[in-house]
N, C-alpha and C. Protein backbone atom coordinates (compact mmCIF):
# COMPACT_ATOMS: atom_id res chain seq x y z
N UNK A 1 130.72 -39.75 95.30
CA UNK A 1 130.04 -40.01 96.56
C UNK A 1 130.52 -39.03 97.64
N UNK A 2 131.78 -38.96 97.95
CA UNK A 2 132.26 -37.71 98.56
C UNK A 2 131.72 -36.52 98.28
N UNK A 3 131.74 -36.16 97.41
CA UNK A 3 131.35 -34.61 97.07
C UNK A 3 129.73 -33.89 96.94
N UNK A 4 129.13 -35.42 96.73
CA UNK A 4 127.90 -35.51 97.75
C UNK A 4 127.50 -35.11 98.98
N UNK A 5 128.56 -35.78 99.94
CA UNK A 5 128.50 -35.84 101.44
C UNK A 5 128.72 -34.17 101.60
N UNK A 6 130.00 -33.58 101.18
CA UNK A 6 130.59 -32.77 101.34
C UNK A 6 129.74 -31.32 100.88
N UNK A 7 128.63 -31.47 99.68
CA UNK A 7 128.05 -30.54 99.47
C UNK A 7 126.42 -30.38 100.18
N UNK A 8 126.37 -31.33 101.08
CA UNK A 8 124.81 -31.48 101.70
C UNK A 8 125.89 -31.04 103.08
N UNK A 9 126.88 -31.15 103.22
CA UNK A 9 127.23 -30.50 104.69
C UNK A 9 127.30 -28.93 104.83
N UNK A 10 127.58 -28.63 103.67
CA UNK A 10 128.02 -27.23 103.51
C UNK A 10 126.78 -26.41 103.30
N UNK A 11 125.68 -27.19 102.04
CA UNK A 11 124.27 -26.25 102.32
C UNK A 11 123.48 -25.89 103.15
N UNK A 12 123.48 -26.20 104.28
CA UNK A 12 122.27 -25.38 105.39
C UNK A 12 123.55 -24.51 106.09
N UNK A 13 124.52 -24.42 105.93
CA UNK A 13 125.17 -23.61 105.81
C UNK A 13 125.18 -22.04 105.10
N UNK A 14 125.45 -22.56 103.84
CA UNK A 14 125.34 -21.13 102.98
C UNK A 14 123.86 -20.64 102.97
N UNK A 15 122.61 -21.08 103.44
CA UNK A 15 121.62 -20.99 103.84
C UNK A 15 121.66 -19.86 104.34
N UNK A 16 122.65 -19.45 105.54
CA UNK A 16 122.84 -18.71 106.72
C UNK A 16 124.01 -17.61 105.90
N UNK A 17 123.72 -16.56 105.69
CA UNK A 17 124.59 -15.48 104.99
C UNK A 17 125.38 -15.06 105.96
N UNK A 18 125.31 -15.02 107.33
CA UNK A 18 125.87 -14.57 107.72
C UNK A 18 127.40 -15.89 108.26
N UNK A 19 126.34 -17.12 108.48
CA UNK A 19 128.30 -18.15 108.28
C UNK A 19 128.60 -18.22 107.56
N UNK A 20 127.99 -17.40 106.20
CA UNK A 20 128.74 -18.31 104.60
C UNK A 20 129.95 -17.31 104.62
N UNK A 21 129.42 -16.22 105.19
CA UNK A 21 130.42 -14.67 105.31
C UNK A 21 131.77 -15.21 106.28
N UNK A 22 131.07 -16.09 107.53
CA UNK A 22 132.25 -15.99 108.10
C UNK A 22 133.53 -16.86 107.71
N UNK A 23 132.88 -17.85 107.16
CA UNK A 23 133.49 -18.98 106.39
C UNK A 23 134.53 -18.45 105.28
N UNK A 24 133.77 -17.76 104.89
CA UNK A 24 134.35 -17.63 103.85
C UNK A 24 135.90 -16.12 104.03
N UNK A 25 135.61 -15.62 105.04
CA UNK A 25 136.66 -14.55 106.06
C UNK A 25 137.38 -15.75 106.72
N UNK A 26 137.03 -16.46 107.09
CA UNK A 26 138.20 -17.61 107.79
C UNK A 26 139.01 -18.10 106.63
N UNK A 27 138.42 -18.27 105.44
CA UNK A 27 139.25 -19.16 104.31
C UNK A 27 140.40 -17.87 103.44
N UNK A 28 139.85 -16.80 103.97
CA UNK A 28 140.46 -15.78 102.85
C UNK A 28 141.48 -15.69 103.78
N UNK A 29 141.56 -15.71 105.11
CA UNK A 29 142.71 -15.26 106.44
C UNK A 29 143.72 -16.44 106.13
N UNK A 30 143.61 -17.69 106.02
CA UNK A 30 144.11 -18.85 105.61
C UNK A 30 144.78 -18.45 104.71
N UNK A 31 144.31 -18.28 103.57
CA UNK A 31 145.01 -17.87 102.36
C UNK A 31 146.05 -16.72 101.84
N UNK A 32 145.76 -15.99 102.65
CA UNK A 32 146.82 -14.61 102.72
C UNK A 32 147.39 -15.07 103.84
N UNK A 33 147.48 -15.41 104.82
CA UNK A 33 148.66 -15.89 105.81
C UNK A 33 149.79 -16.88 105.30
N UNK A 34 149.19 -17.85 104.71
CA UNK A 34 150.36 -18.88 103.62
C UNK A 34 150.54 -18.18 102.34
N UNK A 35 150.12 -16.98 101.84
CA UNK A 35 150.96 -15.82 100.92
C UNK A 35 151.98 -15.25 102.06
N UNK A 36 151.56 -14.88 102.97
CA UNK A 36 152.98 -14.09 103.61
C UNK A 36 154.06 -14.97 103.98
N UNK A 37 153.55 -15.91 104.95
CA UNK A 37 154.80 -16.75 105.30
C UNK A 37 155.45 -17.07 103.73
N UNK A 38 154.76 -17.44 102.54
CA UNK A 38 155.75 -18.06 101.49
C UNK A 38 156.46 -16.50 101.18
N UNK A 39 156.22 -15.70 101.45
CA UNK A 39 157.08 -14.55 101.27
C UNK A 39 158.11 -13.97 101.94
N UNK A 40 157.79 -14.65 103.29
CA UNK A 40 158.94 -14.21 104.30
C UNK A 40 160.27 -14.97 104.15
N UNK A 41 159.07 -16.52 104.28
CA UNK A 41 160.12 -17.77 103.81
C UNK A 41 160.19 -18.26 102.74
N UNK A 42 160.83 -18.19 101.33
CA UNK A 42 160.79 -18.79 100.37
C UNK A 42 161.42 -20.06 100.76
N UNK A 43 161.27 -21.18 99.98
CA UNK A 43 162.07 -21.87 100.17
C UNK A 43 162.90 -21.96 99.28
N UNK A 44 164.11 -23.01 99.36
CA UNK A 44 165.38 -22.87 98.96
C UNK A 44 165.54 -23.73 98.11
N UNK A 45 165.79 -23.63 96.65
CA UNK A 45 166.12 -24.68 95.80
C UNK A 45 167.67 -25.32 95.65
């Protein structure tokens, strides 16, 4: 039921190439920023 909700929110979305682009540049910036910090900061076992 969730993933329902969650995929009718997102399609008139990807509809639009140009937010699916930006969306998807916001998620990649996310993702390489928590690669660096885990690189700066490892943590400590």
């Amino acid at each position: 039921m969730k993933t329902t909700i969650i995929l009718t929110t997102i399609e008139p979305l990807a509809n639009n190439l140009t937010a699916s682009y930006v969306i998807g540049a916001i998620i990649a910036v996310l993702i390489f920023g928590y690669l660096l910090y885990s690189l700066i900061k490892p943590e400590k076992f």
